[in-house]
Protein backbone atom coordinates (compact mmCIF):
# COMPACT_ATOMS: atom_id res chain seq x y z
CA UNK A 1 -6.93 -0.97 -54.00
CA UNK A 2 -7.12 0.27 -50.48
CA UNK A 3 -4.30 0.88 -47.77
CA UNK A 4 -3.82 -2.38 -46.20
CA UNK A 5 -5.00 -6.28 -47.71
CA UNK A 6 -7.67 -7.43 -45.97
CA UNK A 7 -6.55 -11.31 -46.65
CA UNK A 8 -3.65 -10.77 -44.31
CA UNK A 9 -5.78 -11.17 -41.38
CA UNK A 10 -6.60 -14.04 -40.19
CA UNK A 11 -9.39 -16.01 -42.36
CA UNK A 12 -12.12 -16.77 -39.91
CA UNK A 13 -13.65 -19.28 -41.91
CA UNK A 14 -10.31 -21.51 -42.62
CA UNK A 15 -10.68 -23.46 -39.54
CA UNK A 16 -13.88 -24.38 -40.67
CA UNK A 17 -13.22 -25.28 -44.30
CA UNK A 18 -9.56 -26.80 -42.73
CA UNK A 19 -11.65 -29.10 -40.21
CA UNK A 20 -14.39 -30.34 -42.84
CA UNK A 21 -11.49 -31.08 -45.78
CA UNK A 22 -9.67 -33.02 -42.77
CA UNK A 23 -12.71 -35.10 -41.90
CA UNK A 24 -13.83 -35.67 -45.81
CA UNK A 25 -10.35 -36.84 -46.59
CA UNK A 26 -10.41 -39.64 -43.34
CA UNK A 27 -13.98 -41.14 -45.47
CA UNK A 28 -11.80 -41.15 -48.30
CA UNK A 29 -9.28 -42.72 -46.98
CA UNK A 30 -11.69 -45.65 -45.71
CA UNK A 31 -12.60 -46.26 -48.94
CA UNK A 32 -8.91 -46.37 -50.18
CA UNK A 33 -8.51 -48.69 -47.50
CA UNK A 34 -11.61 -50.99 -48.65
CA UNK A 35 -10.24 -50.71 -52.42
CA UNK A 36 -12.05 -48.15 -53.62
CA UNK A 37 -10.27 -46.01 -55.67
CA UNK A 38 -11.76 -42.62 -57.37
CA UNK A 39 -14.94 -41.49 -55.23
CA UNK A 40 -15.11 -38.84 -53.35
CA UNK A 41 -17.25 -38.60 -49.74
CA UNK A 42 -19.58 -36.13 -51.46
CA UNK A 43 -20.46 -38.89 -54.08
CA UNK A 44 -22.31 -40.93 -51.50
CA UNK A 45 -25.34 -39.09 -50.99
CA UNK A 46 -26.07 -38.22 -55.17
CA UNK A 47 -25.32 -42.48 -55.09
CA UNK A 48 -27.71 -43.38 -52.55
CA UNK A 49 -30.49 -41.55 -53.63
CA UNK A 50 -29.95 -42.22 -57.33
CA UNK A 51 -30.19 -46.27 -56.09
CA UNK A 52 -33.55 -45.45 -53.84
CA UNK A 53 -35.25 -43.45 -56.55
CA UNK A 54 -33.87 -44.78 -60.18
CA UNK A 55 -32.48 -42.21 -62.81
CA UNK A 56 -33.49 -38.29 -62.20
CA UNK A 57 -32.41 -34.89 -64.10
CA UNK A 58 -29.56 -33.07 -62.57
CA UNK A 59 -32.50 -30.54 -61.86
CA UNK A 60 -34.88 -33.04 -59.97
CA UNK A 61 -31.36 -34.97 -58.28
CA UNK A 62 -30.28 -31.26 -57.42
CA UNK A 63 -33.80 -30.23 -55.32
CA UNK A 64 -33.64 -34.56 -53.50
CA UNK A 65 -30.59 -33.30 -52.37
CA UNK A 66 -31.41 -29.96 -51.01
CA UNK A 67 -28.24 -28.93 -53.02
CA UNK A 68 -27.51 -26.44 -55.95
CA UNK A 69 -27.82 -27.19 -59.73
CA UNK A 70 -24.52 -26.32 -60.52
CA UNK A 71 -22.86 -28.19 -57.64
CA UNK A 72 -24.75 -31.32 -58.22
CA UNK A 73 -23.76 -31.05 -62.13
CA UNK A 74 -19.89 -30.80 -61.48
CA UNK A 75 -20.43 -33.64 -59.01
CA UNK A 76 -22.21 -35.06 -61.93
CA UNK A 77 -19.33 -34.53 -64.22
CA UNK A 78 -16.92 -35.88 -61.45
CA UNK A 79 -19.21 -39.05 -61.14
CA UNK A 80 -19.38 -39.76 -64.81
CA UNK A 81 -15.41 -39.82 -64.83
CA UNK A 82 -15.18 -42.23 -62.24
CA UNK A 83 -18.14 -44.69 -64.33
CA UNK A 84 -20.08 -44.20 -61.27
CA UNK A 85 -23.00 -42.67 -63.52
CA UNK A 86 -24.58 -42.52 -66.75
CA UNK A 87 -25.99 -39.61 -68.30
CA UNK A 88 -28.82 -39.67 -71.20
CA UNK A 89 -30.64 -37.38 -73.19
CA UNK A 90 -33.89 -36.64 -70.86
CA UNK A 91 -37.35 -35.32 -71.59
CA UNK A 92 -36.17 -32.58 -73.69
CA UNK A 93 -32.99 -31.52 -75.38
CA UNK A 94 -32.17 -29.53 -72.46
CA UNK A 95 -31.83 -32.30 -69.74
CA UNK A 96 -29.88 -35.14 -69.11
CA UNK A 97 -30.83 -38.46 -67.10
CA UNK A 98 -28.64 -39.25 -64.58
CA UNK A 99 -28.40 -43.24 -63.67
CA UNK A 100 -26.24 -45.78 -61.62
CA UNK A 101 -23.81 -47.53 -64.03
CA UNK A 102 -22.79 -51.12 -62.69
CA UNK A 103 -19.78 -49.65 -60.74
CA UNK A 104 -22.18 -46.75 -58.97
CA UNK A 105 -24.81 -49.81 -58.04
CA UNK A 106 -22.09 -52.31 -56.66
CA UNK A 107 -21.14 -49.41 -54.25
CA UNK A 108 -24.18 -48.43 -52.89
CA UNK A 109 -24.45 -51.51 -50.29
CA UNK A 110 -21.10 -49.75 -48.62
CA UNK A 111 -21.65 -46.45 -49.17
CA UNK A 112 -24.80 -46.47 -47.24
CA UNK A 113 -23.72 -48.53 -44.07
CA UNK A 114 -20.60 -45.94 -44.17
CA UNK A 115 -22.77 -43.12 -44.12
CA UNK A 116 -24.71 -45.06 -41.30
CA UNK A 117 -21.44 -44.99 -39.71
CA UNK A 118 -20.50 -41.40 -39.99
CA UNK A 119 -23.59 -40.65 -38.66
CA UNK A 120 -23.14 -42.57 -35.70
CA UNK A 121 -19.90 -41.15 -35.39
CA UNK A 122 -20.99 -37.10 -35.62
CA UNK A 123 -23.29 -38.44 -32.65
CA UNK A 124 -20.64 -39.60 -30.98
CA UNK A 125 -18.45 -36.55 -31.42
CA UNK A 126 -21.46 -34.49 -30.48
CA UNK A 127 -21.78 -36.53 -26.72
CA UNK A 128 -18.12 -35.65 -26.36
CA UNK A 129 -18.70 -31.79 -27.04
CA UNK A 130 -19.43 -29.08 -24.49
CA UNK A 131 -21.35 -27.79 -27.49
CA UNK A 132 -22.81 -30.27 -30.12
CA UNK A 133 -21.85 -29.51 -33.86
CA UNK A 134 -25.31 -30.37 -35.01
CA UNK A 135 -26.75 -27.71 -32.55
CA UNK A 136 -23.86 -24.86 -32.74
CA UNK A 137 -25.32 -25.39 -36.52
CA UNK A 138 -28.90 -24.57 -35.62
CA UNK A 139 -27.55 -21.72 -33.57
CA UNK A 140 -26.10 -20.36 -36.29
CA UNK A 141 -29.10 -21.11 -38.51
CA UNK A 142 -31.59 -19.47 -35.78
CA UNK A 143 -29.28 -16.26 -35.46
CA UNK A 144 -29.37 -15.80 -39.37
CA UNK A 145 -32.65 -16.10 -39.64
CA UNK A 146 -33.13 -13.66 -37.31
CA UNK A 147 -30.71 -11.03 -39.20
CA UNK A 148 -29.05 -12.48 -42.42
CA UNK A 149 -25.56 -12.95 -43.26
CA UNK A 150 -26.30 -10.22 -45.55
CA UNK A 151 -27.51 -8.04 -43.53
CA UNK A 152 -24.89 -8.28 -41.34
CA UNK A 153 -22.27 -7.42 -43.63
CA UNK A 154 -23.95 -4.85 -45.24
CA UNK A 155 -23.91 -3.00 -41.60
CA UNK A 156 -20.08 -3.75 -41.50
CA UNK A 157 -19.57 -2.87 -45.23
CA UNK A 158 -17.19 1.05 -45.92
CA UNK A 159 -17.24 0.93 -49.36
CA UNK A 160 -14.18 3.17 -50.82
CA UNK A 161 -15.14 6.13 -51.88
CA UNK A 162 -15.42 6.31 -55.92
């Protein structure tokens, strides 16, 4: 343990995770308001492209997505709860097929002209912004690339002695 707790200080990533919890739960609560009980805003895009492209592993759903294996299987999981998704034995006894069940497929028509409409309204937020979200992002993205996130806290790390 060392002298004073780091986590005392203010977290400069909670404003970040605070502001992106706050905008997921307003899509939820559209879909509360339209009936639609049990599915999350990070369901929509697994959804879509499951409707667009028929059943897919978790492996081959995971790399459509641009996302991680393991998130896209506890989305997965969280899908098949909700009878948004079926899951069947794949190619070999290691995979599993992931499909639309009835429920996932009568979504899709709304969850794609609400993610239409979230995308029009990040464009609108960005015209409002002295600085656009979508290009503070690629900022970011370009400055990382130049030096990574790791090497930047490697030149900040003091490990305690041992």
């Amino acid at each position: 343990m060392t002298s004073s707790d780091p986590t005392a200080l203010p977290d400069p990533w909670h404003s970040l995770h605070e502001l992106l919890a706050a905008m997921d739960a307003e899509i939820e609560q559209v879909y509360v308001e339209r009936g639609i009980k049990g599915v999350r805003p990070r369901f929509a895009y697994p959804l879509i492209r499951l409707a667009h492209t028929g059943p897919l592993t978790i492996r081959e759903l995971a790399q459509s997505l641009g996302r991680s294996h393991s998130a896209v299987s506890q989305t997965i999981a969280a899908m098949r709860k909700e009878d948004l998704v079926t899951s069947e034995p794949g190619p070999d006894a290691r995979t599993r097929r992931i499909g639309l069940t009835e429920r996932g497929r009568a979504l899709v028509p709304f969850l794609e002209a609400e993610w239409r409409a979230t995308h029009a309204t990040v464009a609108e937020l960005d015209s409002e912004l002295p600085y656009a979200m979508t290009t503070v992002v690629e900022e970011v993205r370009r400055a990382l690339r130049h030096r990574s996130m790791r090497e930047r806290i490697l030149q900040h790390l003091v490990e305690p002695p041992r």
